[in-house]
C-alpha atoms as a PDB file:
ATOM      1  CA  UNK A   1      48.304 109.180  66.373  1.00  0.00           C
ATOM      2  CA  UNK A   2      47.790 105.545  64.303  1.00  0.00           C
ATOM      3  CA  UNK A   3      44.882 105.555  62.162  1.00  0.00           C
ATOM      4  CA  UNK A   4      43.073 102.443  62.266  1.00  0.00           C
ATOM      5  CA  UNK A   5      41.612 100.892  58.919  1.00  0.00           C
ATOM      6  CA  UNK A   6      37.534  99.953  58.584  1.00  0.00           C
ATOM      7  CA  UNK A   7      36.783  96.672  59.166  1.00  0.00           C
ATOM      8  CA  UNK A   8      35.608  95.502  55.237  1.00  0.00           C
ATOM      9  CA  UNK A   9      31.428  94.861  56.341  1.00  0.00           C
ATOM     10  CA  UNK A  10      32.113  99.173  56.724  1.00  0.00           C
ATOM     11  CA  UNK A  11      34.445  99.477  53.748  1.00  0.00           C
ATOM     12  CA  UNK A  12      31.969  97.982  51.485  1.00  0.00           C
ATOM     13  CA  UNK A  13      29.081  99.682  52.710  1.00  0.00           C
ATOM     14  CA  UNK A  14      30.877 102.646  52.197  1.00  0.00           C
ATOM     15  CA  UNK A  15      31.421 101.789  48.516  1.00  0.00           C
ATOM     16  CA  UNK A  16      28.143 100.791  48.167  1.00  0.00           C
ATOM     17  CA  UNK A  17      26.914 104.417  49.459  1.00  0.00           C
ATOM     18  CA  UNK A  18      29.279 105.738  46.843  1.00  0.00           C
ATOM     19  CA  UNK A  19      27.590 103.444  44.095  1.00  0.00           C
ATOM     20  CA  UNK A  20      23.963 104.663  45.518  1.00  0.00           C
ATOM     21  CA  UNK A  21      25.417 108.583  44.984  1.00  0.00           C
ATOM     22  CA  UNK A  22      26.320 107.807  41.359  1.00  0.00           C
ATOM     23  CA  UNK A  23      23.086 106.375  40.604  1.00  0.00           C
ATOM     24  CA  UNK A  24      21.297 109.578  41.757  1.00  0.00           C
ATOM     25  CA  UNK A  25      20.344 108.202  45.254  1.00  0.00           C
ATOM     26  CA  UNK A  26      21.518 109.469  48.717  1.00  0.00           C
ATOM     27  CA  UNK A  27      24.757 107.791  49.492  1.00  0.00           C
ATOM     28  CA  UNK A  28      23.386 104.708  52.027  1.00  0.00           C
ATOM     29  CA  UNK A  29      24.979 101.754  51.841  1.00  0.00           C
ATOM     30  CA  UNK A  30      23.969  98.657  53.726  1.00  0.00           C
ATOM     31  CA  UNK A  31      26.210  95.145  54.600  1.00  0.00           C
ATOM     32  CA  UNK A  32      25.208  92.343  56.631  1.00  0.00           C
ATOM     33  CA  UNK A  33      27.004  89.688  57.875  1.00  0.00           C
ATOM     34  CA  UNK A  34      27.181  86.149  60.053  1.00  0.00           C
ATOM     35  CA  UNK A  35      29.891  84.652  61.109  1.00  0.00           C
ATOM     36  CA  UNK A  36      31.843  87.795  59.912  1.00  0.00           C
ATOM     37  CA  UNK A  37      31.191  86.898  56.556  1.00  0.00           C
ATOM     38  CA  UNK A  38      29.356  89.196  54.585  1.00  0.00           C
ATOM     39  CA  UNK A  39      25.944  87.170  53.508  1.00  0.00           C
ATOM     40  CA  UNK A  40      23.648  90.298  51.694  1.00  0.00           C
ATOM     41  CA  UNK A  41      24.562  94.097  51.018  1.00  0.00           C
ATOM     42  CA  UNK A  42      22.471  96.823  49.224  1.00  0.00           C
ATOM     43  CA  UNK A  43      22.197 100.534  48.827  1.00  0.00           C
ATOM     44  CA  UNK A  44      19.359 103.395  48.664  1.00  0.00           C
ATOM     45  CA  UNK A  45      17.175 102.567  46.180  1.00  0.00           C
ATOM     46  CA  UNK A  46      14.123 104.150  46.193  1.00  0.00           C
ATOM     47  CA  UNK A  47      14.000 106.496  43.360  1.00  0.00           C
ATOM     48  CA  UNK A  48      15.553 103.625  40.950  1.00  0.00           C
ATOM     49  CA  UNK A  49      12.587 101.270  41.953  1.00  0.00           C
ATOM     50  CA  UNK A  50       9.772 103.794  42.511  1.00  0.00           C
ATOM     51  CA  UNK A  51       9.566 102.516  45.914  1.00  0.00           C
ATOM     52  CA  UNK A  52       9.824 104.555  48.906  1.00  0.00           C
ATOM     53  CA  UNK A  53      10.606 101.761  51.710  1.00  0.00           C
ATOM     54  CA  UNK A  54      13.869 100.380  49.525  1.00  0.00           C
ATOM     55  CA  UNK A  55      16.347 101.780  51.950  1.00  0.00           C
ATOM     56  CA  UNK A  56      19.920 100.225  52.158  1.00  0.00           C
ATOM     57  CA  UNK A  57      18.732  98.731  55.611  1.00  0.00           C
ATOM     58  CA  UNK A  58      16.162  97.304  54.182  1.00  0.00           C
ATOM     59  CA  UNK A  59      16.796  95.752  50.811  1.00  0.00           C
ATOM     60  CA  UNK A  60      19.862  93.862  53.266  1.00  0.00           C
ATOM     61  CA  UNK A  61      17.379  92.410  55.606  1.00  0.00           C
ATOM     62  CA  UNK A  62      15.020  90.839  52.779  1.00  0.00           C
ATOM     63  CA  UNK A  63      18.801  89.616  51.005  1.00  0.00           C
ATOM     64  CA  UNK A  64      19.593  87.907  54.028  1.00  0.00           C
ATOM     65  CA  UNK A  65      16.835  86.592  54.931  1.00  0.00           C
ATOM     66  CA  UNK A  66      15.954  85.355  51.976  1.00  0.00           C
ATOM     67  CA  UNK A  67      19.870  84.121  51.555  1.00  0.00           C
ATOM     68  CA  UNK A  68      19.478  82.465  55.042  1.00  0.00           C
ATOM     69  CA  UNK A  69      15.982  81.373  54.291  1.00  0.00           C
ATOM     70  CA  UNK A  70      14.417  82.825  57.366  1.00  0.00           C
ATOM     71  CA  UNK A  71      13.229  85.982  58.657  1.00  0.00           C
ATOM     72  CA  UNK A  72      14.904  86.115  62.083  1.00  0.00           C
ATOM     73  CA  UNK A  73      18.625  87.186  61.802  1.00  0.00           C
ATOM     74  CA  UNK A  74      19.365  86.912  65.492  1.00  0.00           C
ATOM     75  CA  UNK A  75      23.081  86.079  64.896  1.00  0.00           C
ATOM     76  CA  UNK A  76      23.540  88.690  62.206  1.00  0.00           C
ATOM     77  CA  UNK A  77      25.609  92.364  62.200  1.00  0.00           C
ATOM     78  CA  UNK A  78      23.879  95.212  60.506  1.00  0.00           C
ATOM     79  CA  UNK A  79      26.977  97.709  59.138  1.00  0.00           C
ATOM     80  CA  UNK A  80      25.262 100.946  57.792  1.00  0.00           C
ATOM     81  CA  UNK A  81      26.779 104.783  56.253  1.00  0.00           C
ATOM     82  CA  UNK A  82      23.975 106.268  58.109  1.00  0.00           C
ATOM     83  CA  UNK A  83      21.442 105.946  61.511  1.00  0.00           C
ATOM     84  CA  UNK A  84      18.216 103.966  60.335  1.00  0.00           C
ATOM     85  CA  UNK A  85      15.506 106.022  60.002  1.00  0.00           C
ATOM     86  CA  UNK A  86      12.129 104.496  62.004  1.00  0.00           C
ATOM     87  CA  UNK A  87      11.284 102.115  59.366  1.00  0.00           C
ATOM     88  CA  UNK A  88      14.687 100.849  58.785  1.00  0.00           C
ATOM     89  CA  UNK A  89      15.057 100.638  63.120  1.00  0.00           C
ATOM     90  CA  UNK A  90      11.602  98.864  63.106  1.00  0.00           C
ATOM     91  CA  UNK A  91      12.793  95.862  60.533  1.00  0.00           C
ATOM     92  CA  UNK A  92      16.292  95.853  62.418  1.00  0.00           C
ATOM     93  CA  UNK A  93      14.033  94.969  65.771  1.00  0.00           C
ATOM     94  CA  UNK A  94      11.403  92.546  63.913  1.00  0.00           C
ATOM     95  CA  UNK A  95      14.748  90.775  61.874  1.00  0.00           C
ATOM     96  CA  UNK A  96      16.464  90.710  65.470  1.00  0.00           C
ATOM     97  CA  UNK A  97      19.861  91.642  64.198  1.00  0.00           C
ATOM     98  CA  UNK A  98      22.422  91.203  67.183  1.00  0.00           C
ATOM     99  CA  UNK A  99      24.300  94.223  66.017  1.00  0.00           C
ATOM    100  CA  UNK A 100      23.846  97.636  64.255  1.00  0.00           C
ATOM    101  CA  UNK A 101      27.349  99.337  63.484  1.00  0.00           C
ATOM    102  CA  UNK A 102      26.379 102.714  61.597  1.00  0.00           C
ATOM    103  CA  UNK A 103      28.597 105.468  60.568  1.00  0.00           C
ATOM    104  CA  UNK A 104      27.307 108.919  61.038  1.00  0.00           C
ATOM    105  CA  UNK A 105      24.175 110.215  62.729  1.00  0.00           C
ATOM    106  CA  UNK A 106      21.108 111.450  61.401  1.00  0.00           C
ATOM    107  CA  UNK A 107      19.517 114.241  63.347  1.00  0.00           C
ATOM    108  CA  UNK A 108      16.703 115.164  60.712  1.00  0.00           C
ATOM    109  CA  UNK A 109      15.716 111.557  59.848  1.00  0.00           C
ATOM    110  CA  UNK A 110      17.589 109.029  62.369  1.00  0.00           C
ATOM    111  CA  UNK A 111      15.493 106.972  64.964  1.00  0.00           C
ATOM    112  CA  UNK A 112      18.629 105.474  66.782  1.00  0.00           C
ATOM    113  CA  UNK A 113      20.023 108.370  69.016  1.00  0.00           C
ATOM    114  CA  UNK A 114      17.821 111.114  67.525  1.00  0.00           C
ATOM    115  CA  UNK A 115      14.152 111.695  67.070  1.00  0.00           C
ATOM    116  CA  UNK A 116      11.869 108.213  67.718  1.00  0.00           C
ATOM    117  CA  UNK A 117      14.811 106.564  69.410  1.00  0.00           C
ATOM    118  CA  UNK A 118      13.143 102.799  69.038  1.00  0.00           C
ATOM    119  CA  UNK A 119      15.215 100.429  70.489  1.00  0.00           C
ATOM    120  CA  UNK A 120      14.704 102.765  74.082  1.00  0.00           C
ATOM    121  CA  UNK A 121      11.077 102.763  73.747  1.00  0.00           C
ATOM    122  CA  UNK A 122       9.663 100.614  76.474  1.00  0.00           C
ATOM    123  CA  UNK A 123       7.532  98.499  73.379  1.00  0.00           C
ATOM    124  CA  UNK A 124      10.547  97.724  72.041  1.00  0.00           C
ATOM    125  CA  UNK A 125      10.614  94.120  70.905  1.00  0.00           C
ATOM    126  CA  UNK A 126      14.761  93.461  70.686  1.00  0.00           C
ATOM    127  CA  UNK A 127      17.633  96.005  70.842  1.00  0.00           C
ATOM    128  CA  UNK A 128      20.793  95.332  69.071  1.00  0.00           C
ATOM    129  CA  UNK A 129      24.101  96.104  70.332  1.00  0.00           C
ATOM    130  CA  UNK A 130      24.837  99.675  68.789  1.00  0.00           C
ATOM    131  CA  UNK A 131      28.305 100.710  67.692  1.00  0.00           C
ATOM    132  CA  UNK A 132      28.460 104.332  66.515  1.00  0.00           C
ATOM    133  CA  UNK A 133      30.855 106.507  64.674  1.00  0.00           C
ATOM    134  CA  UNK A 134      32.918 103.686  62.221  1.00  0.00           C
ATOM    135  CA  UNK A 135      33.605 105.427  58.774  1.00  0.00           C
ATOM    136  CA  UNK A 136      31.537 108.510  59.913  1.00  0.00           C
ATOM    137  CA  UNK A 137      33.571 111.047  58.710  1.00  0.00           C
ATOM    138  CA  UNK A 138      33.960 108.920  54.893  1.00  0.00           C
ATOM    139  CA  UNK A 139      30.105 108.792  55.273  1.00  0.00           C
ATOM    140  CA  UNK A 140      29.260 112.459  56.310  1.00  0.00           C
ATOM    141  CA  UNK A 141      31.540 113.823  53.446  1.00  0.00           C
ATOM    142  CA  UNK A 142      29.280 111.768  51.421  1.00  0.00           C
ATOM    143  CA  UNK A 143      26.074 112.693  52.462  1.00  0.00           C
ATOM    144  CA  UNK A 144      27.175 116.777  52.418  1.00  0.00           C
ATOM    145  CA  UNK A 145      28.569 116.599  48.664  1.00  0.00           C
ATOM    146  CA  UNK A 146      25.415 114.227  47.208  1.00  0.00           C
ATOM    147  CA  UNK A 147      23.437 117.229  49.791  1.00  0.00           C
ATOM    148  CA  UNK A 148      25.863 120.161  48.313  1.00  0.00           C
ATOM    149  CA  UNK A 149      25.091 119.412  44.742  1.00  0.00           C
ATOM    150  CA  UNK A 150      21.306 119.088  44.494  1.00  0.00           C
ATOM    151  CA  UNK A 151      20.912 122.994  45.958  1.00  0.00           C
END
């Protein structure tokens, strides 16, 4: 069986989750891109900034829309380690991102296929393309050792 290599918006977030681990966060990292060029990246950084909505997601949106200088990223791709959470799905819809590629699920805090599920709630704004499962087992292995060593 050939084992196919992660395109590099996934790579990097990957590495980017990594960086967030080593910095005492939980391993999220965040890439997006236009044009399939990557325009703004960022990982979990809540702790670090005392600030409990700077997710990976996040902090990427407000980089590219700042780098793009607007707030609608309609022709964008969102490449994340793990689901969005609610908030994170919420800025994804108001941003309009075309795309959301995300790793591995989240059935405690996700809001993509588990819990809230926003883009399939009839008030629902804009729903991205969703691609699921790209670098999930890199990102899952992640999440359990940050998990693993904090109990």
């Amino acid at each position: 069986m050939a084992r196919w290599t992660l395109p590099p918006p996934m790579h990097r977030a990957l590495s980017l989750a990594r960086m967030a681990a080593d910095a005492g966060e939980v391993p999220v990292g965040a890439v997006i891109t236009l044009d399939d060029r990557i325009i703004a990246e960022a990982h979990n950084q809540p702790r670090q900034s005392c600030d409990p909505t700077a997710h990976a997601e996040i902090l990427a949106i407000r980089r590219a829309a700042a780098a793009l200088g607007q707030e609608r990223l309609a022709k964008c791709s969102l490449w994340v380690t793990l689901e969005p959470c609610a908030m994170c799905a919420g800025a994804i819809v108001h941003a309009r991102i075309a795309r959301l590629y995300y790793a591995a699920g989240d059935a405690k805090g996700g809001a993509v296929e588990h819990g809230a599920r926003v883009f399939d709630q009839p008030q629902c704004l804009h729903r991205p393309e969703i691609y699921v499962g790209m670098g999930e087992t890199e990102a899952a292995t992640l999440l359990r050792a940050f998990f693993a060593q904090r109990r």
